[in-house]
N, C-alpha and C. Protein backbone atom coordinates (compact mmCIF):
# COMPACT_ATOMS: atom_id res chain seq x y z
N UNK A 1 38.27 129.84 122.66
CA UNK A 1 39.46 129.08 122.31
C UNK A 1 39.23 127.59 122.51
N UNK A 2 38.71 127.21 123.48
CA UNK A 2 37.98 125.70 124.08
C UNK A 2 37.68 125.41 122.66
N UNK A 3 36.45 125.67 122.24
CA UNK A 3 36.02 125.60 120.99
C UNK A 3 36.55 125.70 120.07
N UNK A 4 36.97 126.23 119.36
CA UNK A 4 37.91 126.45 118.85
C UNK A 4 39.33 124.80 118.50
N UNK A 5 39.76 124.49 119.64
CA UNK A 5 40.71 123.22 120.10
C UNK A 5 39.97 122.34 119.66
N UNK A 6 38.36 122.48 120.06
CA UNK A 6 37.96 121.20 120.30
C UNK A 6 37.54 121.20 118.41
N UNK A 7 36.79 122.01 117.91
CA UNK A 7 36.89 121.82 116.31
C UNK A 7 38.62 121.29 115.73
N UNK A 8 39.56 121.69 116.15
CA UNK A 8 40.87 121.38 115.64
C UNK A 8 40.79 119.56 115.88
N UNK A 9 40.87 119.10 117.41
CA UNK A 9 40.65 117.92 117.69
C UNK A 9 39.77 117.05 116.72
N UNK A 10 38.52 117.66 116.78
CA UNK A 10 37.51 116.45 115.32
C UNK A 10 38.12 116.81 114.59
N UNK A 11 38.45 117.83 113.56
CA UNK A 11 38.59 117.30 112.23
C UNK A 11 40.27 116.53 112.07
N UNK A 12 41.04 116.41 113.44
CA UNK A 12 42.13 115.98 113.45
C UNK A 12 43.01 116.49 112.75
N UNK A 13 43.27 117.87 112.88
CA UNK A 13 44.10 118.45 112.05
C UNK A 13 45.29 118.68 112.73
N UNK A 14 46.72 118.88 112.15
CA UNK A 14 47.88 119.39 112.79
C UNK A 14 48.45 120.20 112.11
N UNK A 15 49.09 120.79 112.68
CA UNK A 15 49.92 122.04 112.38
C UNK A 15 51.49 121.92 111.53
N UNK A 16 50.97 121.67 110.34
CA UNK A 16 52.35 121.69 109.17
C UNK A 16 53.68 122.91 109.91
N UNK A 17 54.67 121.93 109.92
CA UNK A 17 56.15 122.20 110.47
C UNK A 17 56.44 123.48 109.76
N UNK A 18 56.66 124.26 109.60
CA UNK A 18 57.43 125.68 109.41
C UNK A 18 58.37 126.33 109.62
N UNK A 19 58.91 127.49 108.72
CA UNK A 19 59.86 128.01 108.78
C UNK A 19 59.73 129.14 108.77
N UNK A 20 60.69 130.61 109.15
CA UNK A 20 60.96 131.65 108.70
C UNK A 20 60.45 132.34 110.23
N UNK A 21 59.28 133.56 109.83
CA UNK A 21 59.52 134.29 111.11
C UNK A 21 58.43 133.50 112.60
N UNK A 22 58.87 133.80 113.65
CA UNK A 22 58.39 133.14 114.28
C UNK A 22 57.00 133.64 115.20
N UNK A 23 57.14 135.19 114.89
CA UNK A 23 56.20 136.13 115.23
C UNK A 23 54.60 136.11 113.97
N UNK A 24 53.65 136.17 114.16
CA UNK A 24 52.79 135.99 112.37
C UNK A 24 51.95 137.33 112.28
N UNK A 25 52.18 137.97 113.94
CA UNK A 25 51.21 139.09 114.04
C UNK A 25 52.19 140.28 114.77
N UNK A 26 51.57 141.54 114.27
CA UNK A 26 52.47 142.55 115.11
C UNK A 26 51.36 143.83 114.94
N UNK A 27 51.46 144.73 116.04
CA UNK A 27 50.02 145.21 116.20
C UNK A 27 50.45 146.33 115.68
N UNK A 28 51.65 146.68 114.90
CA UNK A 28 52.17 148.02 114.07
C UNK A 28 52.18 149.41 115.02
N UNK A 29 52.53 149.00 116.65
CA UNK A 29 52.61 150.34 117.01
C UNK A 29 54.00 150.25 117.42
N UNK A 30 54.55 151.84 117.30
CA UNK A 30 56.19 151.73 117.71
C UNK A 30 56.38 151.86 119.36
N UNK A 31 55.32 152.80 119.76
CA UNK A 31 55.29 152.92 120.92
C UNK A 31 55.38 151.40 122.06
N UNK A 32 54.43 151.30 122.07
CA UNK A 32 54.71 149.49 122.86
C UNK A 32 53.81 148.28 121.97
N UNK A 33 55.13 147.86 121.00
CA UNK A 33 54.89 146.76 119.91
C UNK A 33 54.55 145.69 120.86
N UNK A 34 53.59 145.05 120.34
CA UNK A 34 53.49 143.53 120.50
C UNK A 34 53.36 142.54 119.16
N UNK A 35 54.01 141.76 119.74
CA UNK A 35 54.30 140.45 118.31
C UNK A 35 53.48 139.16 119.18
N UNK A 36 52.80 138.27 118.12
CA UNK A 36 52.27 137.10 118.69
C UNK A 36 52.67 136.18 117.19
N UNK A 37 52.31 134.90 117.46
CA UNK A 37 52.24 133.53 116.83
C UNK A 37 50.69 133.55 116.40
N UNK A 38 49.92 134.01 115.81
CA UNK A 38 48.61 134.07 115.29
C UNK A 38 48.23 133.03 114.50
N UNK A 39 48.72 133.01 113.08
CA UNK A 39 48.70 132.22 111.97
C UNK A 39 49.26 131.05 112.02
N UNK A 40 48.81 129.96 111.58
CA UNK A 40 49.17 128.95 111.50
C UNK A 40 48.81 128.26 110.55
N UNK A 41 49.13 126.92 110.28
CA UNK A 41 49.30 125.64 108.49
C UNK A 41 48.41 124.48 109.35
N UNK A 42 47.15 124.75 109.05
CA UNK A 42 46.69 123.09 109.18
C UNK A 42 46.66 122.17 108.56
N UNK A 43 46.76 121.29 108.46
CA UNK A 43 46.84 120.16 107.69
C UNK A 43 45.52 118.62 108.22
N UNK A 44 46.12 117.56 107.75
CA UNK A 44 45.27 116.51 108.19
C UNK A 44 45.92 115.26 107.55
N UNK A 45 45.91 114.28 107.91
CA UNK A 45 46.91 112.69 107.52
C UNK A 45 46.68 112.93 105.95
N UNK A 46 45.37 112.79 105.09
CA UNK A 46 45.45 112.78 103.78
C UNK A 46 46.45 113.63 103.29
N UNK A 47 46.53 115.16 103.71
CA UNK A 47 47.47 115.73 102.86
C UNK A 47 48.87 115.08 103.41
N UNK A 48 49.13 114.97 104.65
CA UNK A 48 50.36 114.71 105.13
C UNK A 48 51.04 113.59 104.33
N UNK A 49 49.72 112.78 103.91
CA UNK A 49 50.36 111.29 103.25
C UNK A 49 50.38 111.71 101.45
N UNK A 50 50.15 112.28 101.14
CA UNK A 50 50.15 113.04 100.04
C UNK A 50 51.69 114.14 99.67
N UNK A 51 51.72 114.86 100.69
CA UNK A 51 52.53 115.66 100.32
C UNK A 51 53.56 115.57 101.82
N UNK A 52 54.01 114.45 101.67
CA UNK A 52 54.81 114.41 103.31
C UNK A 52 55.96 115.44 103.27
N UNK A 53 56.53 115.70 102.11
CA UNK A 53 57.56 116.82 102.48
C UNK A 53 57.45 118.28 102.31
N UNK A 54 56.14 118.90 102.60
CA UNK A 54 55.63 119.79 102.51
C UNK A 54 56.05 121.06 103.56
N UNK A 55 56.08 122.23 103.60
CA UNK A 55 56.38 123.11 104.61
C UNK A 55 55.43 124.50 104.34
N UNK A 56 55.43 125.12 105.18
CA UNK A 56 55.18 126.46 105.18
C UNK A 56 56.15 127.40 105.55
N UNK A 57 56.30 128.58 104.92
CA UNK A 57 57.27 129.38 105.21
C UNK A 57 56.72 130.38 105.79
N UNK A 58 56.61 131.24 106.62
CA UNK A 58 56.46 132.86 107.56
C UNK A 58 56.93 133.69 106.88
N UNK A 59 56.59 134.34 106.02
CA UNK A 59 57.46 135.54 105.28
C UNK A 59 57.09 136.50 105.99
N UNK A 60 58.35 137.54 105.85
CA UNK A 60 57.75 139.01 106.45
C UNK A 60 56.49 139.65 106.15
N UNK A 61 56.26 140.37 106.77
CA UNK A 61 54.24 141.05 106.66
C UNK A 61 54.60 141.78 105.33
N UNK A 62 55.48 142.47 105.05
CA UNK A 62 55.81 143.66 104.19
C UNK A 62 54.19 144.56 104.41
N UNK A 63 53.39 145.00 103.91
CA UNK A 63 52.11 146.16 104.37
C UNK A 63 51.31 145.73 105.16
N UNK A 64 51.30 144.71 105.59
CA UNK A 64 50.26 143.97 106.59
C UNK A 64 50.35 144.13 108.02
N UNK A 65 49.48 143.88 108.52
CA UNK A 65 50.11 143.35 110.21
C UNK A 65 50.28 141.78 110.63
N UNK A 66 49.74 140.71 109.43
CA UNK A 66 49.99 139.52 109.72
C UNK A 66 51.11 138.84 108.09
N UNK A 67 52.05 137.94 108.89
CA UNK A 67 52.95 137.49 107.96
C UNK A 67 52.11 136.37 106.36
N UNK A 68 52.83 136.11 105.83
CA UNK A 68 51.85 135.75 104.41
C UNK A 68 52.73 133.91 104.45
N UNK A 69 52.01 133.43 104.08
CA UNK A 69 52.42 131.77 104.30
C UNK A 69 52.49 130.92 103.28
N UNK A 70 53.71 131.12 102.56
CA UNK A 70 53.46 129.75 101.40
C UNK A 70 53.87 128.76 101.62
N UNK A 71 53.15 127.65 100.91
CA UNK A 71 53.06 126.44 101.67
C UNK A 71 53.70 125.63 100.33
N UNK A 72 54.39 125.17 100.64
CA UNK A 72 55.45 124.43 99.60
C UNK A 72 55.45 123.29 99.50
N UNK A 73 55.42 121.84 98.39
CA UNK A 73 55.26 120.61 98.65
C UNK A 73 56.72 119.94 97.89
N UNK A 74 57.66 121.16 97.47
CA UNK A 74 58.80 120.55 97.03
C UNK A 74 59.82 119.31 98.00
N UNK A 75 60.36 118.90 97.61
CA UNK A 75 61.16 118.00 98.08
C UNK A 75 62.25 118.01 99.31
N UNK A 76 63.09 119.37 98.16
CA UNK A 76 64.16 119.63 98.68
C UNK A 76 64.29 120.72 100.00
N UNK A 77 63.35 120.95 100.93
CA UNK A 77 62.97 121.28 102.16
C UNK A 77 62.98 120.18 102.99
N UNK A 78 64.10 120.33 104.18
CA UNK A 78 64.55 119.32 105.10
C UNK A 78 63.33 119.79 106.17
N UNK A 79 62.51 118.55 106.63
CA UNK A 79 61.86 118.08 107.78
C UNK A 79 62.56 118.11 109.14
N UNK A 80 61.98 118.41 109.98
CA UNK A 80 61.96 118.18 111.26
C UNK A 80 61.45 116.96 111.70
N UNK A 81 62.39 116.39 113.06
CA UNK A 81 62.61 115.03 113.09
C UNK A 81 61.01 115.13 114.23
N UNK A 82 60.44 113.59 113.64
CA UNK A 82 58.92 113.76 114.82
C UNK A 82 59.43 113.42 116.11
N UNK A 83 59.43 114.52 117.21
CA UNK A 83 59.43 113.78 118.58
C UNK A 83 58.91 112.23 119.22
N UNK A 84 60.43 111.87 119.86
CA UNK A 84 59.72 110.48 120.29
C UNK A 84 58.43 110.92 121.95
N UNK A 85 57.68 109.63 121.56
CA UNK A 85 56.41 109.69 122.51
C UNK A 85 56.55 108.16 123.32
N UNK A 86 56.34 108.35 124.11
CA UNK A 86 56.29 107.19 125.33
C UNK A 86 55.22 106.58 125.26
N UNK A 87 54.57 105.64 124.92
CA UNK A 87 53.04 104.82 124.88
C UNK A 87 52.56 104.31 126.37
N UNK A 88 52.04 104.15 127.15
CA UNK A 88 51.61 103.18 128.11
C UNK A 88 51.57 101.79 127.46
N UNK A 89 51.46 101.51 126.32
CA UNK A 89 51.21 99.89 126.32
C UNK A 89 52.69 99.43 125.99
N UNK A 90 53.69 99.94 126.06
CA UNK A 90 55.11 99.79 126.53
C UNK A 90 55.44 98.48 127.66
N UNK A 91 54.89 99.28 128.60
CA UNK A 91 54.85 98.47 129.75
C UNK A 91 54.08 97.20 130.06
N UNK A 92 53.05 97.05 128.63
CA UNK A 92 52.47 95.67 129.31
C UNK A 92 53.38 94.59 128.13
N UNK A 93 54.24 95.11 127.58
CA UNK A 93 55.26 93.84 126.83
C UNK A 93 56.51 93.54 127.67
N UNK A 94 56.38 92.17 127.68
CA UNK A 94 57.71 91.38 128.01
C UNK A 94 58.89 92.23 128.59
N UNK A 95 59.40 92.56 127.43
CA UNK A 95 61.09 93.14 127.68
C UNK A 95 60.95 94.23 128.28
N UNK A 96 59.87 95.03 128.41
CA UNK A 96 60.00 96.39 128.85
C UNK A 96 60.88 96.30 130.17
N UNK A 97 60.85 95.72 130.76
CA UNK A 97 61.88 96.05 132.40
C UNK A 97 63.35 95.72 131.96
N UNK A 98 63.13 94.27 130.67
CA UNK A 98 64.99 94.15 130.78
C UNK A 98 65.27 95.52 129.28
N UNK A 99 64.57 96.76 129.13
CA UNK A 99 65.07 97.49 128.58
C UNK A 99 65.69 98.56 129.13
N UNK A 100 64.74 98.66 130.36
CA UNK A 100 65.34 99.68 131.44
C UNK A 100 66.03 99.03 131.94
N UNK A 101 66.08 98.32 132.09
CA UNK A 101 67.95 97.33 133.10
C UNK A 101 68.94 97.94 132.24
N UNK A 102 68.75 96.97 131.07
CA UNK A 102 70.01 97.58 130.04
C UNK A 102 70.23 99.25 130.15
N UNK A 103 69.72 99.75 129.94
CA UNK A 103 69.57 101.42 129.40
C UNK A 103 70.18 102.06 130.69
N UNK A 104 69.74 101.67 132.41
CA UNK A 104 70.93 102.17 133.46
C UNK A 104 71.78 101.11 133.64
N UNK A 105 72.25 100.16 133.17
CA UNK A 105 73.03 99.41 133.79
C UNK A 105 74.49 99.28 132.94
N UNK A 106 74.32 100.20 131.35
CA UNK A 106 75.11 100.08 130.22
C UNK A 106 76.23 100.99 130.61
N UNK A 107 77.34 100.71 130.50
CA UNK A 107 78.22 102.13 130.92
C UNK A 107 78.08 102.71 129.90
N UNK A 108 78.06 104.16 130.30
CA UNK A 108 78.16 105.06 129.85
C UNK A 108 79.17 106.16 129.79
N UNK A 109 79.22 106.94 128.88
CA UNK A 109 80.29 107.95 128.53
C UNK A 109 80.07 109.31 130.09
N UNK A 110 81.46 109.16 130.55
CA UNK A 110 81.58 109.69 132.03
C UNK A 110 81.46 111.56 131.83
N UNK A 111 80.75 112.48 132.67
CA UNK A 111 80.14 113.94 132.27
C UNK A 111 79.16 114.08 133.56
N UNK A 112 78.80 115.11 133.22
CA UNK A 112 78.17 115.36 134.84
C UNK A 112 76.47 114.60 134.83
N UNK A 113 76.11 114.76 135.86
CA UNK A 113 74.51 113.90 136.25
C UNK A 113 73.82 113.74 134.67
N UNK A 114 73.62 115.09 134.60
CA UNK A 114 72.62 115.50 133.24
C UNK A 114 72.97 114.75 132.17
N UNK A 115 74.08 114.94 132.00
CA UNK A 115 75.22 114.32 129.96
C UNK A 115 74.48 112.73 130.39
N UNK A 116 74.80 112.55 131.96
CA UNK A 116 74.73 110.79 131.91
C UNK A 116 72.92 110.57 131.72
N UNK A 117 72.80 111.10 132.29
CA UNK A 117 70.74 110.53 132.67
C UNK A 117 70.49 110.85 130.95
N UNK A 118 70.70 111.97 130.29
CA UNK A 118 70.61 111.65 128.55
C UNK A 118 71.11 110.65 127.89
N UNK A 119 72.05 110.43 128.25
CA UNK A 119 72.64 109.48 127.03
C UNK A 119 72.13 108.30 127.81
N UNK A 120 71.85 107.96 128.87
CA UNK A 120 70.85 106.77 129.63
C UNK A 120 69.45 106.98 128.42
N UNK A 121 68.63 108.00 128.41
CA UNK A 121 67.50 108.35 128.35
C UNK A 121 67.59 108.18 126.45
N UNK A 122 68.88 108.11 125.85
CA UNK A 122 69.31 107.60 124.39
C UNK A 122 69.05 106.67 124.10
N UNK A 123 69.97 105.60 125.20
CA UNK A 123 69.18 104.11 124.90
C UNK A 123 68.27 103.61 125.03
N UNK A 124 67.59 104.30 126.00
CA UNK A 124 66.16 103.96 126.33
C UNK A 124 65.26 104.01 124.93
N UNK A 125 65.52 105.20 124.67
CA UNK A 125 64.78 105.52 123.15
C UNK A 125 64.73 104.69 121.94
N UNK A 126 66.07 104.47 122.38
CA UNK A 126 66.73 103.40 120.68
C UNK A 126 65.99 101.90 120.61
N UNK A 127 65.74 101.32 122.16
CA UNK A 127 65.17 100.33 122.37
C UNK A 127 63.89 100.09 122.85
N UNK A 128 62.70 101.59 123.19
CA UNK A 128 61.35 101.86 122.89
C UNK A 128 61.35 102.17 121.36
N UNK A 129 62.21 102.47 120.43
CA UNK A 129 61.70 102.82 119.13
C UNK A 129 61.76 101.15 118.43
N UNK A 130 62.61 100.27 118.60
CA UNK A 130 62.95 99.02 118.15
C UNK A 130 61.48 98.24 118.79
N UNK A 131 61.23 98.41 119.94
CA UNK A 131 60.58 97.94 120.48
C UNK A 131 58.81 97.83 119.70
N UNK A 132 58.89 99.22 119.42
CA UNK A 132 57.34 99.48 119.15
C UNK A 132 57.52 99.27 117.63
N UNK A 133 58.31 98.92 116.89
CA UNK A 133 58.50 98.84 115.45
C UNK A 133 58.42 97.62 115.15
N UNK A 134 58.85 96.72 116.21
CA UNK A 134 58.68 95.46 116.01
C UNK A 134 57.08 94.59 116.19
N UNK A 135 57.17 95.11 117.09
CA UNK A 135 55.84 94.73 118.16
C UNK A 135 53.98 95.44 117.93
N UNK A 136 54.88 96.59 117.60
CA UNK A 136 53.02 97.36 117.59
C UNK A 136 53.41 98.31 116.40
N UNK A 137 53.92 97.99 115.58
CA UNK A 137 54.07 99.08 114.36
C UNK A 137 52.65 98.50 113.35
N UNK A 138 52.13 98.80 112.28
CA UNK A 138 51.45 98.45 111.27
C UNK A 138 50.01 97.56 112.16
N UNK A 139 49.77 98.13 113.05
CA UNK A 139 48.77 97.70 113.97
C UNK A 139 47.13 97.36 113.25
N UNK A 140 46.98 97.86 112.44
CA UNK A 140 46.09 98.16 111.23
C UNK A 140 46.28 96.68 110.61
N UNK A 141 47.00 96.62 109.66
CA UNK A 141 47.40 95.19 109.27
C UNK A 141 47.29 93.94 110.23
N UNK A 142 47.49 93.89 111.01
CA UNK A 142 48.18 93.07 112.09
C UNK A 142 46.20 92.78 112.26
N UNK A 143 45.50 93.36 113.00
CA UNK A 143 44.32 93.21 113.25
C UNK A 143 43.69 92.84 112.52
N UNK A 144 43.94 93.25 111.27
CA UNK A 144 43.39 92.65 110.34
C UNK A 144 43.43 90.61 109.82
N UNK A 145 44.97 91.03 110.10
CA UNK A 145 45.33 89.84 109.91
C UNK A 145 44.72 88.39 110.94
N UNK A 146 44.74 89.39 112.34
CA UNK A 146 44.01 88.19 113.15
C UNK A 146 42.31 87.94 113.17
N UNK A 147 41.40 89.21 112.52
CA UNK A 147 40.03 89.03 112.41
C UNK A 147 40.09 87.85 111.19
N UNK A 148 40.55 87.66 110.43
CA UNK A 148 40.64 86.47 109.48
C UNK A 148 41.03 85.20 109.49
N UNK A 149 41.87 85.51 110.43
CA UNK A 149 42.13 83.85 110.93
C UNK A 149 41.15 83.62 112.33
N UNK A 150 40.48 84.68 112.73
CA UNK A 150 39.68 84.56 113.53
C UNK A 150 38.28 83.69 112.87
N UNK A 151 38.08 84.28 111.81
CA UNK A 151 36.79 84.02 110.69
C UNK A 151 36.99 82.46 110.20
N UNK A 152 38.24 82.29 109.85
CA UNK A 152 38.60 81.08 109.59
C UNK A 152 37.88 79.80 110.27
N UNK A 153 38.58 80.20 111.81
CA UNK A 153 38.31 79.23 112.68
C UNK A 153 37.30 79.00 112.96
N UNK A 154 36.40 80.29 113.22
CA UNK A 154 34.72 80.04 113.57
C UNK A 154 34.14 79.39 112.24
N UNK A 155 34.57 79.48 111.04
CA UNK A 155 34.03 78.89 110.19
C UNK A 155 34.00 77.41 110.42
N UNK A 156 35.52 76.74 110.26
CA UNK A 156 35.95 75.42 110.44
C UNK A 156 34.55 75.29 111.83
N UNK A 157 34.87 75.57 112.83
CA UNK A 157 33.92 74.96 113.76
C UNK A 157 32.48 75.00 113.30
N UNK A 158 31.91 75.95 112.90
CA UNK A 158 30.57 75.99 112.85
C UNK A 158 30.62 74.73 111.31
N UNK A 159 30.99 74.47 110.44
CA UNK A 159 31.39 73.34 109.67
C UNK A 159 31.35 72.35 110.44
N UNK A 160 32.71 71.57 111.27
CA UNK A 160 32.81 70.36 111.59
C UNK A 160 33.02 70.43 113.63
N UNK A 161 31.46 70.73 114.12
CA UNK A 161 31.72 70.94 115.12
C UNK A 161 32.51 69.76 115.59
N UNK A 162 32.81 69.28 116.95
CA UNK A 162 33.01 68.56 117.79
C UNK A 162 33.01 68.71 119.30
């Protein structure tokens, strides 16, 4: 299985979002059934950026012991929202502390510990997602943009030292 992960890891593949049954394997005995998650939709950024609204469906096995998977690139199949992720380089920008000020210090809608530390843990989100959209989104571009004005300058100097 190690192996296995670690081939998934290089070729950087992920697992296209899905629908239908949640079981893909069932070992067809009545006596003591077992069901597992076997099958799965790999994918990789090219197709993802290609066919971003793509899904796979789990259909029932009907004669099989594993479920059959069509993989659909129509439109009109609603996505699942991507989980937000916390970065470490969060913390080495500016505002990061006056975001957590704001985020416990905002009143909030009154409910027990939990309702509050979420809807705390809401704003937090709203202003790590603003945050990294502003700041470190299109990171690609951005680098780009400074190796050229980097090139620039070493040019100008190696031109007109002083």
């Amino acid at each position: 299985m190690a192996e296995f992960q670690s081939c998934i890891d290089n070729c950087k593949l992920i697992e296209l979002s899905g629908r239908g049954a949640n079981h893909t394997w069932y070992n067809n005995q009545d006596s003591s059934p077992i069901t597992r998650k076997l099958d799965r939709t790999l994918i990789n950024e090219a197709w993802l950026s290609a066919h971003p609204q793509s899904n796979a469906l789990f259909d029932t096995p009907g004669g099989s012991d594993h479920s059959p998977i069509l993989v659909t690139t129509a439109t009109d199949i609603e996505r699942r929202k991507v989980p937000f992720k916390f970065y470490n380089l969060f913390t080495t920008h500016p505002d990061y502390p006056n975001l957590l000020d704001n985020a416990w210090s905002s009143p909030s809608v009154r409910g027990t510990s939990m309702y509050e530390l979420c809807q705390r843990l809401k704003v937090v989100k709203v202003g790590y997602t603003e945050l990294n959209r502003k700041n470190f989104s299109n990171i690609q571009a951005r680098t780009a943009k400074a190796h050229e004005a980097l090139i620039r300058k070493q040019a100008q100097i190696l031109s007109t030292p002083s």
